[in-house]
C-alpha atoms as a PDB file:
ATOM      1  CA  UNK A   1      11.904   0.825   4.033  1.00  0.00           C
ATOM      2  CA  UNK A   2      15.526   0.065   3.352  1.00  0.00           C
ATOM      3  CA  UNK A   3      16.157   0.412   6.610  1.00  0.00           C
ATOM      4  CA  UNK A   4      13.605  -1.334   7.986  1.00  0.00           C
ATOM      5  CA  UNK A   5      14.701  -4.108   5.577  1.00  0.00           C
ATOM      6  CA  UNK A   6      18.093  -4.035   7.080  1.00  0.00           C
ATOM      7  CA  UNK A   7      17.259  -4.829  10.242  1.00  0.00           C
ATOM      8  CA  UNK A   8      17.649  -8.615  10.760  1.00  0.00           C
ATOM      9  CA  UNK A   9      18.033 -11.225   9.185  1.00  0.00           C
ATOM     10  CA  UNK A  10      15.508 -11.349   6.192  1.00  0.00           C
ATOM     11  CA  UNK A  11      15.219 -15.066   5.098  1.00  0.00           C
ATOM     12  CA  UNK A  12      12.892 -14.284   2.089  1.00  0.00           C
ATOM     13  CA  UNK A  13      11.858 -10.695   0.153  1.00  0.00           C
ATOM     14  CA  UNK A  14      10.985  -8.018   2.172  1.00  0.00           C
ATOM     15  CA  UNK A  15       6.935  -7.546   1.866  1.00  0.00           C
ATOM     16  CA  UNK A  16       5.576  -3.934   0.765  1.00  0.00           C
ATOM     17  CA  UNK A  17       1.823  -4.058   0.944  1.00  0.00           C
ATOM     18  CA  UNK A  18      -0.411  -0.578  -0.478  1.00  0.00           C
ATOM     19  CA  UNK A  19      -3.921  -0.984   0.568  1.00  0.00           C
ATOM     20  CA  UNK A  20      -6.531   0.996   1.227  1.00  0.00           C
ATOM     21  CA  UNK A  21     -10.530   0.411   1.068  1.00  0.00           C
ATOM     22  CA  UNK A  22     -11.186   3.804  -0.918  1.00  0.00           C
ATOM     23  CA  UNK A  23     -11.210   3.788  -4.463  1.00  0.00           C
ATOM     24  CA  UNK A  24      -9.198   6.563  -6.216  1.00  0.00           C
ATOM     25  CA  UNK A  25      -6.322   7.128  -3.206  1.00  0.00           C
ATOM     26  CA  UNK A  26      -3.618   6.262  -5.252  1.00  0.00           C
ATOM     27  CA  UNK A  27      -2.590   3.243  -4.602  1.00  0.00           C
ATOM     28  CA  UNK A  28      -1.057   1.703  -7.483  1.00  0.00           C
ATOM     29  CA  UNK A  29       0.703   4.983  -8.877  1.00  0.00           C
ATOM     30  CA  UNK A  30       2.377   4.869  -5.315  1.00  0.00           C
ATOM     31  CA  UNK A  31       3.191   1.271  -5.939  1.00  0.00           C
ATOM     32  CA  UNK A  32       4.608   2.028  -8.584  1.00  0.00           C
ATOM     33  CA  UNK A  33       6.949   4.968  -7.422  1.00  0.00           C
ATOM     34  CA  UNK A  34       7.788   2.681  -4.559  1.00  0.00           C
ATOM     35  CA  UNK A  35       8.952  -0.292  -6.549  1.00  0.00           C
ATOM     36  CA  UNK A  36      11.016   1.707  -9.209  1.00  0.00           C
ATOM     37  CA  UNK A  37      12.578   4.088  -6.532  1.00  0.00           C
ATOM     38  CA  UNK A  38      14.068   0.319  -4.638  1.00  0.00           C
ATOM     39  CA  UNK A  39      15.014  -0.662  -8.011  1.00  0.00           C
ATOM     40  CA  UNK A  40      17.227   2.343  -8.715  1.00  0.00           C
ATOM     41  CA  UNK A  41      18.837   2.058  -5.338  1.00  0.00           C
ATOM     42  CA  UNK A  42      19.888  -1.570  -6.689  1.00  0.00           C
ATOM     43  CA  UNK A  43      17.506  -3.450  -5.197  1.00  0.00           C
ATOM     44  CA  UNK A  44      15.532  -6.509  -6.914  1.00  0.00           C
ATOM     45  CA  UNK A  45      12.178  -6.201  -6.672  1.00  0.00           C
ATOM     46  CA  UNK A  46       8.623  -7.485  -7.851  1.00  0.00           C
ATOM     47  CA  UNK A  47       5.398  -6.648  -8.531  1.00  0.00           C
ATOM     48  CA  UNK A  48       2.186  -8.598  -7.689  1.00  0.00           C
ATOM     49  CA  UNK A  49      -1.279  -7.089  -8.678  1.00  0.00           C
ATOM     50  CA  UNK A  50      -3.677  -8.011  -6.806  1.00  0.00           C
ATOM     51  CA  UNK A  51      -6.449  -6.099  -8.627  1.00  0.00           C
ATOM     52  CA  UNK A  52      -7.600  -8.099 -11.627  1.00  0.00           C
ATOM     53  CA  UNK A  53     -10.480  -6.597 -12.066  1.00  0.00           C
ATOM     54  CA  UNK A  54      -8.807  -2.966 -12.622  1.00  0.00           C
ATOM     55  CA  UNK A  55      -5.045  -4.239 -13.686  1.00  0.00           C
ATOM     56  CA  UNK A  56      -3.671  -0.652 -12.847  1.00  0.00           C
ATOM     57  CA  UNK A  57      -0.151  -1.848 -11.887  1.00  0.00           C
ATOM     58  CA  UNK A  58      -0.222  -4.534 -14.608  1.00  0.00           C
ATOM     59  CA  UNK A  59      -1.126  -2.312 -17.377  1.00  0.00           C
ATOM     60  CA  UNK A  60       1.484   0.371 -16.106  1.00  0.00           C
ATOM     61  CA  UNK A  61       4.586  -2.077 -15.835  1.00  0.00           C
ATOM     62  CA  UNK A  62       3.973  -3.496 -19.249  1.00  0.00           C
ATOM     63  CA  UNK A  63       3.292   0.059 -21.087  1.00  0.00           C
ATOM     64  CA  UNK A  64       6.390   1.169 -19.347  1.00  0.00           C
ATOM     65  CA  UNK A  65       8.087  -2.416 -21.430  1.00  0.00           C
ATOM     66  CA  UNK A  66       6.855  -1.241 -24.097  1.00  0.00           C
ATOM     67  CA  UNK A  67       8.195   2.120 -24.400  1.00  0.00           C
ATOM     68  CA  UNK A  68      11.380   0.795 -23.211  1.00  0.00           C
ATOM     69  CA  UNK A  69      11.662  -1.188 -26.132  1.00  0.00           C
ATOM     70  CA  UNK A  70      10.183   1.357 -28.372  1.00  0.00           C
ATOM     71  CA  UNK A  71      12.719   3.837 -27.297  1.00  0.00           C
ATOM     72  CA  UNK A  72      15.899   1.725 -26.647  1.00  0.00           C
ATOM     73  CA  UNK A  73      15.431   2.718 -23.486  1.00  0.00           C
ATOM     74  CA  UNK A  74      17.409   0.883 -20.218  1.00  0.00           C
ATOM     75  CA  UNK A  75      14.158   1.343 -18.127  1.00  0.00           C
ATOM     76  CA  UNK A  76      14.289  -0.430 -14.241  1.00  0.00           C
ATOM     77  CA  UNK A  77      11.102  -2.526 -14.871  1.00  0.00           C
ATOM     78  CA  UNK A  78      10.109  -4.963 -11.952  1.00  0.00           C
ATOM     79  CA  UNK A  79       9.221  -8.437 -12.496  1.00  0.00           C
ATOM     80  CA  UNK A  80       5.461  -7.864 -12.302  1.00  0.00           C
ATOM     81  CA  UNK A  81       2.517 -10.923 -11.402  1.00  0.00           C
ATOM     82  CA  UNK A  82      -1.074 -10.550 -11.115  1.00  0.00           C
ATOM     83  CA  UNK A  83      -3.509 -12.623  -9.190  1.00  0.00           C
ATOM     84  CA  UNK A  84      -6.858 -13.501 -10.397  1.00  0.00           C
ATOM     85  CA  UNK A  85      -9.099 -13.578  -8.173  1.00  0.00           C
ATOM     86  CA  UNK A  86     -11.468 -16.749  -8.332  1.00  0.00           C
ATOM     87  CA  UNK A  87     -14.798 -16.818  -8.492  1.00  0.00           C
ATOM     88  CA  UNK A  88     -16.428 -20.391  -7.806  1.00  0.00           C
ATOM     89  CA  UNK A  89     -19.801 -20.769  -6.416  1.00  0.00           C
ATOM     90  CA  UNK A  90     -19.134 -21.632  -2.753  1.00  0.00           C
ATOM     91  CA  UNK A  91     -17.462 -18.248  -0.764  1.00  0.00           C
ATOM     92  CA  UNK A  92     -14.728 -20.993   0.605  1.00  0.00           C
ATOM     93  CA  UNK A  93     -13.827 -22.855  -2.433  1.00  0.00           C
ATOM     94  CA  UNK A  94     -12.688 -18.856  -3.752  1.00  0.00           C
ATOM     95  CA  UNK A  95     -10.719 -18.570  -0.593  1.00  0.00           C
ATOM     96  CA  UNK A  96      -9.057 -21.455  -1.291  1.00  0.00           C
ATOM     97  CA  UNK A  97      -8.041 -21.098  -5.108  1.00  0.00           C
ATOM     98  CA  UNK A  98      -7.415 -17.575  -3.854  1.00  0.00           C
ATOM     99  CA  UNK A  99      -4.748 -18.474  -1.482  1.00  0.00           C
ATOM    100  CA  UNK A 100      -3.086 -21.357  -3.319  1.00  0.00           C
ATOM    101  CA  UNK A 101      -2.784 -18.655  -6.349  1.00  0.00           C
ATOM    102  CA  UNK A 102      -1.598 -16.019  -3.711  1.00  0.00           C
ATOM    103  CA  UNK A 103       0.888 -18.419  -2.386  1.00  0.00           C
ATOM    104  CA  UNK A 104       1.816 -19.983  -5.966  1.00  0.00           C
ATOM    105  CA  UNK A 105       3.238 -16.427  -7.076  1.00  0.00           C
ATOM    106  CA  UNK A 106       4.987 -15.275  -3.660  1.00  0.00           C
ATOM    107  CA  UNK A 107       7.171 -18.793  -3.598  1.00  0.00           C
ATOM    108  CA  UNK A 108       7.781 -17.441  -7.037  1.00  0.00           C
ATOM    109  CA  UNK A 109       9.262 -14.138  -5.892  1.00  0.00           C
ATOM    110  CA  UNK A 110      10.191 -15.030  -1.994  1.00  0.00           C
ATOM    111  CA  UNK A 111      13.646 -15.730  -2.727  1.00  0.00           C
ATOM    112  CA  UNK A 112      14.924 -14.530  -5.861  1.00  0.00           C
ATOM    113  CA  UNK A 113      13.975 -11.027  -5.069  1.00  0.00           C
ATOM    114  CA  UNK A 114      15.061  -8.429  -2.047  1.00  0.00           C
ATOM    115  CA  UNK A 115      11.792  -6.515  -2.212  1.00  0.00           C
ATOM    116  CA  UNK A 116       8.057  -7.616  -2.990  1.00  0.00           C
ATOM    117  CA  UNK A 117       5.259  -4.506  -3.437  1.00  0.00           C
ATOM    118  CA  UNK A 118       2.118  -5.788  -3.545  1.00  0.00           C
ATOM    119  CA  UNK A 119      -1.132  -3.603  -4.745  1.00  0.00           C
ATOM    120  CA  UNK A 120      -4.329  -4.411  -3.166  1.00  0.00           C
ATOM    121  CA  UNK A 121      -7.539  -3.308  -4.697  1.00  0.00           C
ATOM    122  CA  UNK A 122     -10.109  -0.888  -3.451  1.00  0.00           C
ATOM    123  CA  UNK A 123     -12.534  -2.743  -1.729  1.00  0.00           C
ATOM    124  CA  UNK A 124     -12.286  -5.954   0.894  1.00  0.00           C
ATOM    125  CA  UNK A 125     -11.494  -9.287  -0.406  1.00  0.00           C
ATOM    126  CA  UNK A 126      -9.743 -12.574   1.147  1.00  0.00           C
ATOM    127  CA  UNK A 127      -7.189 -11.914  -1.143  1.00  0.00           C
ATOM    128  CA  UNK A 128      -6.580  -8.010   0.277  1.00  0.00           C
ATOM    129  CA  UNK A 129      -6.372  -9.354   3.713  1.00  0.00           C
ATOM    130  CA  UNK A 130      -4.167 -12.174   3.121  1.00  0.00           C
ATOM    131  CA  UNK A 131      -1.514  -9.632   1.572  1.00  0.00           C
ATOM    132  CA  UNK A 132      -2.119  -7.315   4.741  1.00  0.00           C
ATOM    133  CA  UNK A 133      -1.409  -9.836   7.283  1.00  0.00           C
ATOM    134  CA  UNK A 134       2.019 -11.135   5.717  1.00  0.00           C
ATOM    135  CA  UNK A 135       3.249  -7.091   5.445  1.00  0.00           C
ATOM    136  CA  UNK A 136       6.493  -6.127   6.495  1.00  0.00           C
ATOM    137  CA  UNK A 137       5.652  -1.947   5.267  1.00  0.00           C
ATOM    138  CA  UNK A 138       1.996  -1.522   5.073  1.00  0.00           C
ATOM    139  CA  UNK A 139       1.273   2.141   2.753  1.00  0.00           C
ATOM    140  CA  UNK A 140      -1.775   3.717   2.959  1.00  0.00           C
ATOM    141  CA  UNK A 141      -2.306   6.518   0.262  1.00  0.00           C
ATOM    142  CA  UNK A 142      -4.921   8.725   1.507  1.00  0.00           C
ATOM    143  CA  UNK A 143      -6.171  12.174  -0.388  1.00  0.00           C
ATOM    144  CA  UNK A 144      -6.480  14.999   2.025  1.00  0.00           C
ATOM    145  CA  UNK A 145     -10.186  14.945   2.687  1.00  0.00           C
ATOM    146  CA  UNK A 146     -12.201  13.793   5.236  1.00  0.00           C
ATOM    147  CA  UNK A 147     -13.945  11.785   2.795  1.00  0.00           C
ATOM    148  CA  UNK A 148     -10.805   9.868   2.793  1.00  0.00           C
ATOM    149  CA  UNK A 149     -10.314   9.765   6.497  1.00  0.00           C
ATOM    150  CA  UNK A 150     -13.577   8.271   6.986  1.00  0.00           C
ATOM    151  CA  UNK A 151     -11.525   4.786   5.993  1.00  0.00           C
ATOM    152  CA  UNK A 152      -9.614   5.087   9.137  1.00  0.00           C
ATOM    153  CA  UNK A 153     -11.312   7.294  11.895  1.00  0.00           C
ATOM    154  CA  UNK A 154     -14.440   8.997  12.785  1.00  0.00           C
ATOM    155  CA  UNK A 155     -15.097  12.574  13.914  1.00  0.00           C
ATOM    156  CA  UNK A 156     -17.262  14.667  15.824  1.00  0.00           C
ATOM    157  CA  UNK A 157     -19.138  16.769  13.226  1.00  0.00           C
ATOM    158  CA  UNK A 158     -19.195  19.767  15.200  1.00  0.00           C
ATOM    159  CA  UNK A 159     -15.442  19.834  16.861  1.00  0.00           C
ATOM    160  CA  UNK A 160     -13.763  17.648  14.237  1.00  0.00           C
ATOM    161  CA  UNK A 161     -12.384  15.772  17.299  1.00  0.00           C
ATOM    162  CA  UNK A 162     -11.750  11.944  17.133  1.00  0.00           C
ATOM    163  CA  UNK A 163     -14.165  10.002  18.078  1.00  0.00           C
ATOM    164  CA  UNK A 164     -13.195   6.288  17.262  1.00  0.00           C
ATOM    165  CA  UNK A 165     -11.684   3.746  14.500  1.00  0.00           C
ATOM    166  CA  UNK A 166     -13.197   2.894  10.699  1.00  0.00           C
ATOM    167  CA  UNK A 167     -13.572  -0.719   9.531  1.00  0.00           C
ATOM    168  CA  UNK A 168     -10.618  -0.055   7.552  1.00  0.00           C
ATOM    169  CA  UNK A 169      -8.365   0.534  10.583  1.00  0.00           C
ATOM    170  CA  UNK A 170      -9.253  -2.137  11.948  1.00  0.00           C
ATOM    171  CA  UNK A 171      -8.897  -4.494   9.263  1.00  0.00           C
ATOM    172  CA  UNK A 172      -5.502  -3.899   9.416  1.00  0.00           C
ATOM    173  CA  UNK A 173      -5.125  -3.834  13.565  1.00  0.00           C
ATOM    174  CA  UNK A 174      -6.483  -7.476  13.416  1.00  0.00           C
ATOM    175  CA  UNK A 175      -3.992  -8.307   9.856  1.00  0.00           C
ATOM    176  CA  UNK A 176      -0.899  -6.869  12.638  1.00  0.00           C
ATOM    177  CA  UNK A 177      -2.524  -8.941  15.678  1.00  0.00           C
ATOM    178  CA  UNK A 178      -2.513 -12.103  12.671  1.00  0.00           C
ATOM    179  CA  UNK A 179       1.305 -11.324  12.026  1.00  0.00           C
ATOM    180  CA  UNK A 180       2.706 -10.995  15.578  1.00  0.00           C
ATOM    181  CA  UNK A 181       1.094 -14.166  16.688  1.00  0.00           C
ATOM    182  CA  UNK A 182       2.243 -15.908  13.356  1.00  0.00           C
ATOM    183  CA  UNK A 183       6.238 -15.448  13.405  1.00  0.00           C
ATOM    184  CA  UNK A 184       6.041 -12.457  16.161  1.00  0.00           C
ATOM    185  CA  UNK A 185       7.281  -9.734  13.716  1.00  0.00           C
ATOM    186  CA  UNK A 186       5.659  -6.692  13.518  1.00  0.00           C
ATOM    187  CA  UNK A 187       4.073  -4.706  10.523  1.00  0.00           C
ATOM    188  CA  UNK A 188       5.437  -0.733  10.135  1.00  0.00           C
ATOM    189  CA  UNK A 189       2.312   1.200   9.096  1.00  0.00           C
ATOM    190  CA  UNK A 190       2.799   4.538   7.142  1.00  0.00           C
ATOM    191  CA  UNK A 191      -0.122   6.885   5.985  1.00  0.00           C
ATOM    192  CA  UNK A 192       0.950   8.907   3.283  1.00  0.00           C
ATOM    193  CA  UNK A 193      -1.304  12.248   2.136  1.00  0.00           C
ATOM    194  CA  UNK A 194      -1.704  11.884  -0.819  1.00  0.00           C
ATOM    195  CA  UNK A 195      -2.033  15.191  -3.601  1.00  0.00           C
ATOM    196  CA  UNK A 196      -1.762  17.842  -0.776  1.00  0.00           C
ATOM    197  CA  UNK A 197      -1.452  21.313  -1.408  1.00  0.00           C
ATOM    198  CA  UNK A 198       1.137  23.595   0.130  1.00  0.00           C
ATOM    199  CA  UNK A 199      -2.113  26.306   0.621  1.00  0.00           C
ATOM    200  CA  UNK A 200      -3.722  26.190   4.095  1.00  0.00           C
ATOM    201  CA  UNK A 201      -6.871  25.725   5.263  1.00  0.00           C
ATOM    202  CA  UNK A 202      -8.992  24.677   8.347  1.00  0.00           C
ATOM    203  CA  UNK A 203     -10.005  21.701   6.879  1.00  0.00           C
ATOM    204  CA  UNK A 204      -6.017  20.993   6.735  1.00  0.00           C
ATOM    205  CA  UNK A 205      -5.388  21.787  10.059  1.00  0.00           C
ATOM    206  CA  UNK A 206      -8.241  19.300  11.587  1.00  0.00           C
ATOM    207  CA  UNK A 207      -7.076  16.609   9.409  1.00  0.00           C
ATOM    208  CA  UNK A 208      -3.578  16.772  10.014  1.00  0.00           C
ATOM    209  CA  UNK A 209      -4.736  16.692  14.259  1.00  0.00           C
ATOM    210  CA  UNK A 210      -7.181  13.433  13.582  1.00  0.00           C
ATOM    211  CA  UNK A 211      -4.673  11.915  11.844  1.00  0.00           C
ATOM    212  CA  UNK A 212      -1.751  12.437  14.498  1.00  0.00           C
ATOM    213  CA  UNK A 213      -4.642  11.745  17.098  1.00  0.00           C
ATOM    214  CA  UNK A 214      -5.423   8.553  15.404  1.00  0.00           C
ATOM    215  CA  UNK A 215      -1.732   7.916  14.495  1.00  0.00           C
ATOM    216  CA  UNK A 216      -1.193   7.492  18.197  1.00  0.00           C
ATOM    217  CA  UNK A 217      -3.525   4.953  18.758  1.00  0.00           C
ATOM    218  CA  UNK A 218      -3.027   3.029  15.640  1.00  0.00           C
ATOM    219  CA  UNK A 219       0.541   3.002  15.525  1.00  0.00           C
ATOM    220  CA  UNK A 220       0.929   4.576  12.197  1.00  0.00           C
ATOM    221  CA  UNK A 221       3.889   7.067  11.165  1.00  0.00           C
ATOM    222  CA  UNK A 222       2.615  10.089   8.710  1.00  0.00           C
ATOM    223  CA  UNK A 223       4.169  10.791   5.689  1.00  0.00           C
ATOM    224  CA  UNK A 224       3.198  14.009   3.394  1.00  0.00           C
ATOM    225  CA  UNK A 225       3.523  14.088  -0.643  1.00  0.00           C
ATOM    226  CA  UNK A 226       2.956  17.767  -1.613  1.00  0.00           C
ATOM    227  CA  UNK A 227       3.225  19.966  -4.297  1.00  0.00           C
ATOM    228  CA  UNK A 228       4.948  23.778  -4.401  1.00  0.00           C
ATOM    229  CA  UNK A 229       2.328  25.127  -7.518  1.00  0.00           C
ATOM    230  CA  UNK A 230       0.327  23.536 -10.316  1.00  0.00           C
ATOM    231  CA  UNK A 231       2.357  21.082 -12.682  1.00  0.00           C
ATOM    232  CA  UNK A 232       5.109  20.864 -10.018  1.00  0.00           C
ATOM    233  CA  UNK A 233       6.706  17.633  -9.399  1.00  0.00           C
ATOM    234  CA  UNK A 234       5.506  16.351  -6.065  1.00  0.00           C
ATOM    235  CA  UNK A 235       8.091  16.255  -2.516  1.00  0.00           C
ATOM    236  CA  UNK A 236       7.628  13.740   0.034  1.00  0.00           C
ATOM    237  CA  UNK A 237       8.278  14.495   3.854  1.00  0.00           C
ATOM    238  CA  UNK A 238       7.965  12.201   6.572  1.00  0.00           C
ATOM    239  CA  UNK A 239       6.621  13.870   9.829  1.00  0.00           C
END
């Protein structure tokens, strides 16, 4: 992402969005790694939580102030928002309290800051797709199952071959189509798996084909966080 940041002039905060529709991928723990790994290569970044409901990345970023104060400790701590979402009786009176909140907190942010990671929750909302369509890095956690792949392809149940696109992928084909006709920038789209284990299976093998299958249709680059044995601290490759 710092590199991708780096190319061209970037008027305003470079936009990390994580997002995905499954519950449980682990979004805002990678969120999380994301924002304090740009902050300890001297980068100023923010936060914006887009899940009220759950607060994940709030609750994190203030229990991690808290033991920094407990402990004297000289912790990188990003400058962390959260968006309610609205709930008024007509669908587009919540759009719109959505979006001026949305937009309220990223002129906030937009120019004081080099980087701005922004957690989506589980599920489809305005709000969600909103953040999609304005991302420079789009991250999509996914746990290596094809329970989890069901959010961004289909198979053939007897072949495990690809057979076409979930609504999730194409949620975020029509956010990029939104952001190249807006300012005609482009959105880089990484899939990490998520929790994988260094042990191999069949299962493994299939997934790892539909998702370089589906990788070259979508446009998405695949990155791999793994563990060596239990309790081990996880390794991230990019393939």
């Amino acid at each position: 992402m710092l590199v991708q940041a780096s190319k061209g002039p970037h008027k305003s905060a470079y936009v990390v969005v994580v997002g995905n529709e499954k519950g449980g991928s682990g979004k805002s723990t990678t969120a999380v790694h994301i924002a304090i790994a740009l902050m300890k290569s001297g980068q100023r970044v923010a936060t914006i939580d887009l899940d009220s409901r759950q607060k994940s990345l709030t609750h994190y970023v203030e229990n991690r102030q808290a033991w920094s104060r407990r402990g004297k400790l000289d912790l990188a701590i990003p400058v962390n928002y959260c968006v309610e979402r609205r709930e008024e009786l007509r669908a587009d009176d919540s759009e719109r309290a959505d979006f001026a909140a949305f937009a309220e907190t990223i002129a906030a942010v937009e120019h004081n800051q080099d980087f701005v990671v922004i957690d989506t929750p589980g599920a489809d909302s305005y709000l969600m797709r909103l953040a999609h369509a304005m991302a420079d890095t789009l991250v999509t956690p996914l746990n290596d199952s094809f329970v989890d792949f069901d959010v961004l392809g289909t198979v053939d149940p007897q072949t495990y071959a690809l057979t076409g696109t979930s609504h999730y992928a194409e949620m975020v084909r029509e956010a990029r189509r939104h952001r190249r006709r807006v300012d005609q920038e482009s959105t880089d789209w990484v899939v990490v798996r998520n929790r994988l284990s260094t042990l191999g299976s069949r299962n493994k093998r299939l997934l790892a084909q539909g998702l370089n299958d589906l990788g070259l249709q979508l446009f998405f680059s695949i990155n791999i966080r793994s563990c060596s044995r239990e309790g081990s601290s996880p390794r991230a490759k990019k393939i």
